[in-house]
C-alpha atoms as a PDB file:
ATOM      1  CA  UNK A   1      39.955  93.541  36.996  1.00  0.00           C
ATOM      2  CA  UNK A   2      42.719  91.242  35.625  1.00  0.00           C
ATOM      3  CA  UNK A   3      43.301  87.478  37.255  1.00  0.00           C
ATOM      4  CA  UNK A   4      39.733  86.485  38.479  1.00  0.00           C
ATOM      5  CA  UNK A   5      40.204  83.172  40.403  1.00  0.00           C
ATOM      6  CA  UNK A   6      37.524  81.260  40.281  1.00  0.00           C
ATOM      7  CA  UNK A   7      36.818  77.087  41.968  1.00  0.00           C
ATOM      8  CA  UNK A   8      33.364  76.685  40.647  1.00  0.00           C
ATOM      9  CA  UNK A   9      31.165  74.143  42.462  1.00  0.00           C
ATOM     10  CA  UNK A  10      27.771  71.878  41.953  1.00  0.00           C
ATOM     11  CA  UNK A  11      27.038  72.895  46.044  1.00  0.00           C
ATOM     12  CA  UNK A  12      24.954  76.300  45.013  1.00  0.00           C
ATOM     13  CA  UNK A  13      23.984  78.445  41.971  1.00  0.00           C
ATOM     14  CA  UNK A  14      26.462  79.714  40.076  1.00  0.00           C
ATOM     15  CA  UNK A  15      25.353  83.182  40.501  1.00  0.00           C
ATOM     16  CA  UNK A  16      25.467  82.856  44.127  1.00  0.00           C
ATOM     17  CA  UNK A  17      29.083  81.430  44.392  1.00  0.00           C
ATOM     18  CA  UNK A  18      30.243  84.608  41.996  1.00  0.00           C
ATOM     19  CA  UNK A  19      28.535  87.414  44.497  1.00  0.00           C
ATOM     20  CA  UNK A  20      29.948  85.510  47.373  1.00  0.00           C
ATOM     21  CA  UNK A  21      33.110  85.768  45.178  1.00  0.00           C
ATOM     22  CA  UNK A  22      33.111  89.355  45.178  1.00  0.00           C
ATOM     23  CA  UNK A  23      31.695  89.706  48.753  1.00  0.00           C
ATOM     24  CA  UNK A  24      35.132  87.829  49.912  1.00  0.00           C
ATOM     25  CA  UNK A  25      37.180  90.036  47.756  1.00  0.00           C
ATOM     26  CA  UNK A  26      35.917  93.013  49.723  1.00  0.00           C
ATOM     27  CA  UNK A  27      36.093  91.344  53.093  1.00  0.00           C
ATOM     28  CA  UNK A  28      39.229  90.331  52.818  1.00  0.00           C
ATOM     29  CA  UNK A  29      40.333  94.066  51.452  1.00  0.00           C
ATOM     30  CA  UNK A  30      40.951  93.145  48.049  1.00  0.00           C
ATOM     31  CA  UNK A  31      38.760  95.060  46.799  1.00  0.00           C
ATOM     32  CA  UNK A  32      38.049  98.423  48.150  1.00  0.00           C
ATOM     33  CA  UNK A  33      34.380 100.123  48.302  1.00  0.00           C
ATOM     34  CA  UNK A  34      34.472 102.472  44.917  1.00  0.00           C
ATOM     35  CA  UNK A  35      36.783  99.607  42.907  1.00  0.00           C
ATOM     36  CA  UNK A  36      35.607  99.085  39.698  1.00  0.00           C
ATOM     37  CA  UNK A  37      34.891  95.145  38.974  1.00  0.00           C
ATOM     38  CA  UNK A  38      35.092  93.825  35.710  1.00  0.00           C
ATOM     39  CA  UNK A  39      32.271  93.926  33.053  1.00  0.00           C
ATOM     40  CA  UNK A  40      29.700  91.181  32.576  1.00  0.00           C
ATOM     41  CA  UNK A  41      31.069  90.070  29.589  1.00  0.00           C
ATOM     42  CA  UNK A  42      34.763  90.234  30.489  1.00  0.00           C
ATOM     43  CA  UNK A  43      33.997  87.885  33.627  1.00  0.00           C
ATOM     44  CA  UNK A  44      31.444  85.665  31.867  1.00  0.00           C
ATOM     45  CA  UNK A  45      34.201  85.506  29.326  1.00  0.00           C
ATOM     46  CA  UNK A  46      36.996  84.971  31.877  1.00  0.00           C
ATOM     47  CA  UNK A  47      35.193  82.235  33.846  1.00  0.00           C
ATOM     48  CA  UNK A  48      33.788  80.804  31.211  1.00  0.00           C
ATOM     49  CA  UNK A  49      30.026  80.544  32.280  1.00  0.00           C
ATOM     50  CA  UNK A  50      26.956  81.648  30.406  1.00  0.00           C
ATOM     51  CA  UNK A  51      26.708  86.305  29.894  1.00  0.00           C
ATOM     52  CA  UNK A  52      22.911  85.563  31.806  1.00  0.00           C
ATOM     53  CA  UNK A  53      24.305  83.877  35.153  1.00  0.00           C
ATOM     54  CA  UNK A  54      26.928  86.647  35.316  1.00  0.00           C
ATOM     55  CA  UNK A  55      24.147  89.105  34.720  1.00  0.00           C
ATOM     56  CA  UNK A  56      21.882  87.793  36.768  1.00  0.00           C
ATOM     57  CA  UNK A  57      24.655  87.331  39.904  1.00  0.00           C
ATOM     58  CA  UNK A  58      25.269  91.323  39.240  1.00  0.00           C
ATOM     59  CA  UNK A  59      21.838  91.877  39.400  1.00  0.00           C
ATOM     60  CA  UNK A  60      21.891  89.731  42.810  1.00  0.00           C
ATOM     61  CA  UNK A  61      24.914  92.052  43.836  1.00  0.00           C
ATOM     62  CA  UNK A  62      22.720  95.162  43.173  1.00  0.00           C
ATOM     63  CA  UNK A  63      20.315  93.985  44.518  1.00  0.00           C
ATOM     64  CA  UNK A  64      21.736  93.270  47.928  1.00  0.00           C
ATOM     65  CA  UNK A  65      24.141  96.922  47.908  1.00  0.00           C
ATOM     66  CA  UNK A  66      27.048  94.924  47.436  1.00  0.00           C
ATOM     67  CA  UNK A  67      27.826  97.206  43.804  1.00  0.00           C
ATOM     68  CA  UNK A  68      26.548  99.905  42.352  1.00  0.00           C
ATOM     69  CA  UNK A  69      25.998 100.104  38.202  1.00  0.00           C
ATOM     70  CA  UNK A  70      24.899 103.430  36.377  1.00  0.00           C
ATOM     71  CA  UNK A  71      23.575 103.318  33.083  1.00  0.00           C
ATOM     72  CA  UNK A  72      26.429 102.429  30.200  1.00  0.00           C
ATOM     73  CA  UNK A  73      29.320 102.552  32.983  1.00  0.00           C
ATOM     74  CA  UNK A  74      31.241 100.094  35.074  1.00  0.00           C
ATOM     75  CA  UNK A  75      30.046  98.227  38.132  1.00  0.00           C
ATOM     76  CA  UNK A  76      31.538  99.613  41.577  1.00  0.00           C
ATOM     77  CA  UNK A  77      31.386  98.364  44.818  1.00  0.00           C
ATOM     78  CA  UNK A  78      29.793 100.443  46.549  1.00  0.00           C
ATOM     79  CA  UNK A  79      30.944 102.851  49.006  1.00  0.00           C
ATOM     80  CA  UNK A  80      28.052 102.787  51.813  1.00  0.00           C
ATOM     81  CA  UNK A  81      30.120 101.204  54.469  1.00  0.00           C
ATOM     82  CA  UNK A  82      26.937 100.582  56.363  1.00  0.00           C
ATOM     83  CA  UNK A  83      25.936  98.305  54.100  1.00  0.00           C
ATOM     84  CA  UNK A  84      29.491  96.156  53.437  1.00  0.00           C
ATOM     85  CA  UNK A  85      29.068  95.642  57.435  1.00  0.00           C
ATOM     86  CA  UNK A  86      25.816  94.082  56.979  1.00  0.00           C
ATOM     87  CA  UNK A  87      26.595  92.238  54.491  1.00  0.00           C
ATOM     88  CA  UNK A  88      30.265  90.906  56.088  1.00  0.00           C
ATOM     89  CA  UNK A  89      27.688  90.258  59.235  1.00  0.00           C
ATOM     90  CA  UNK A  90      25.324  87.989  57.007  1.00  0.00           C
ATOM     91  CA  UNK A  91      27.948  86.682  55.406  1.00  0.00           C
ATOM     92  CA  UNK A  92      29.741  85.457  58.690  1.00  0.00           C
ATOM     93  CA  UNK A  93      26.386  84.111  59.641  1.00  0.00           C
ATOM     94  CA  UNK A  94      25.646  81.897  56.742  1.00  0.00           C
ATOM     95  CA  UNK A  95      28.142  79.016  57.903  1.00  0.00           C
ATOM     96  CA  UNK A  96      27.786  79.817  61.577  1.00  0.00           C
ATOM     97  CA  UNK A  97      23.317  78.714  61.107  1.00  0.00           C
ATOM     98  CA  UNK A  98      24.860  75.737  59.344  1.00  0.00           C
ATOM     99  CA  UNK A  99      27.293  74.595  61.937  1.00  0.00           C
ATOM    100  CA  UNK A 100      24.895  75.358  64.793  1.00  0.00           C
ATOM    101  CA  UNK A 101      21.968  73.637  63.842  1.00  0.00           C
ATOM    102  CA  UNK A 102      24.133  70.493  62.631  1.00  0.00           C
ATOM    103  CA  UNK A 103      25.429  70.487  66.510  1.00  0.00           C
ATOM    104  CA  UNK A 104      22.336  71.054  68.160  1.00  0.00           C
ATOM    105  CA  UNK A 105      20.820  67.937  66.031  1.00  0.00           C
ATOM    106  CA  UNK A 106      23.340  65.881  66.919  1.00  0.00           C
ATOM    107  CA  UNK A 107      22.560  67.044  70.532  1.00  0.00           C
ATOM    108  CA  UNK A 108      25.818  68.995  71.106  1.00  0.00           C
ATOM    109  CA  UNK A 109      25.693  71.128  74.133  1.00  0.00           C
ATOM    110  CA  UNK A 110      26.948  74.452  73.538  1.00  0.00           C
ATOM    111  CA  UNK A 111      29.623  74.021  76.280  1.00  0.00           C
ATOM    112  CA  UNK A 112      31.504  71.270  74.454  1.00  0.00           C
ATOM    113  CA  UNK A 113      31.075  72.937  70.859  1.00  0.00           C
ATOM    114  CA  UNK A 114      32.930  76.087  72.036  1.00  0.00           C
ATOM    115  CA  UNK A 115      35.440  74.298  73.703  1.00  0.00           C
ATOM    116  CA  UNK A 116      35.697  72.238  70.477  1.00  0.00           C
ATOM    117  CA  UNK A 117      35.956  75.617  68.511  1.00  0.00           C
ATOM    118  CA  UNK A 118      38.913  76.958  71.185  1.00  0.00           C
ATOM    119  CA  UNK A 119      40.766  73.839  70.278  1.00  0.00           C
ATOM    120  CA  UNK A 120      40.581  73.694  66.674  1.00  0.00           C
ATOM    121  CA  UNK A 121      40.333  77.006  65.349  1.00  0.00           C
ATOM    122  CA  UNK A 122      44.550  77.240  65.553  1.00  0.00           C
ATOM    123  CA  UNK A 123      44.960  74.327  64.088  1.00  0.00           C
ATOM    124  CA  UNK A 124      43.016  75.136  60.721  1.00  0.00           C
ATOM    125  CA  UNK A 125      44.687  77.023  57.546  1.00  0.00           C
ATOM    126  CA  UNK A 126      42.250  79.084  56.436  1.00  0.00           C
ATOM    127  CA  UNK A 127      44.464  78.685  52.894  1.00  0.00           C
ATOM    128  CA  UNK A 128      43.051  74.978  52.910  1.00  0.00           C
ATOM    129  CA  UNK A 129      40.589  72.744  52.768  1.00  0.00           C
ATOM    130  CA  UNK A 130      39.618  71.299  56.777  1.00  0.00           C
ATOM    131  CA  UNK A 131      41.921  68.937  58.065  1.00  0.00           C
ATOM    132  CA  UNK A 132      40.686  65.919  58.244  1.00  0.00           C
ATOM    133  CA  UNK A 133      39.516  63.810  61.211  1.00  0.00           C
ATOM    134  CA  UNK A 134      42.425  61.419  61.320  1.00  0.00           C
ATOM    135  CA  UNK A 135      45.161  64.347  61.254  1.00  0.00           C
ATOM    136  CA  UNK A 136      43.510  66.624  63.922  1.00  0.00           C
ATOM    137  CA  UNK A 137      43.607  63.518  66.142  1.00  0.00           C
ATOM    138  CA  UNK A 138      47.253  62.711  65.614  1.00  0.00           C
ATOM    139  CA  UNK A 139      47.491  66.584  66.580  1.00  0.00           C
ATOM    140  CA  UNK A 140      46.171  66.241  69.638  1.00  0.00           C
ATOM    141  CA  UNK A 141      47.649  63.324  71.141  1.00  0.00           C
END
């Protein structure tokens, strides 16, 4: 796997943002179920982060189906295309609790938040970060 792009961040474990690396890569077709990824020590090498969080995020990847590693061979994703649903499904979800719960505690009904999702969701590049507040009102005036 040549050109791994990487945006490290303090907001979870580094192990965590490189599976959710990889789980990306597949949702978004980049990388196909039976693709081989690169070795532990070519990405811990290539990101520049300690061989035992890369080992222990490909252990997390095993662990959850995401790849599959036989003895003294290359990691694959993993062909079970039961599973890559699942795990696009949980994936999907993640963000979607988040969002939720920060509406309902800010007492949100659930009218206004999908009306507030039919109006924004065009207006956000998914190539960037969020628009800010003070640019989506400008928008809408």
């Amino acid at each position: 796997m040549s050109n791994i792009d990487f945006d490290l961040n303090n907001s979870s474990p580094i192990y965590l943002q490189i599976s959710k690396y990889f789980q990306a890569k597949v949702f978004l077709g980049e990388l196909e179920p039976g693709d081989i990824i690169a070795s532990r020590r070519e990405l811990a090498s290539s990101i520049r982060v300690n061989l035992n969080t890369v080992q222990k995020a490909y252990s997390h990847m095993e662990d959850i189906g995401l790849i599959k590693t036989e003895k003294n061979k290359h990691s694959i994703i993993t062909d079970d295309l039961k599973v890559l649903d699942l795990l696009k499904e949980e994936y999907i979800k993640e963000p979607l609790d988040i969002f939720i719960k920060t509406m309902k505690s800010i007492k949100i009904p659930k009218e206004q938040v999908l009306n507030l999702i039919s109006n924004y969701y065009d207006k956000i590049d998914s190539n960037s970060d969020t628009k800010d507040t003070e640019s989506i009102k400008k928008e809408s005036n």
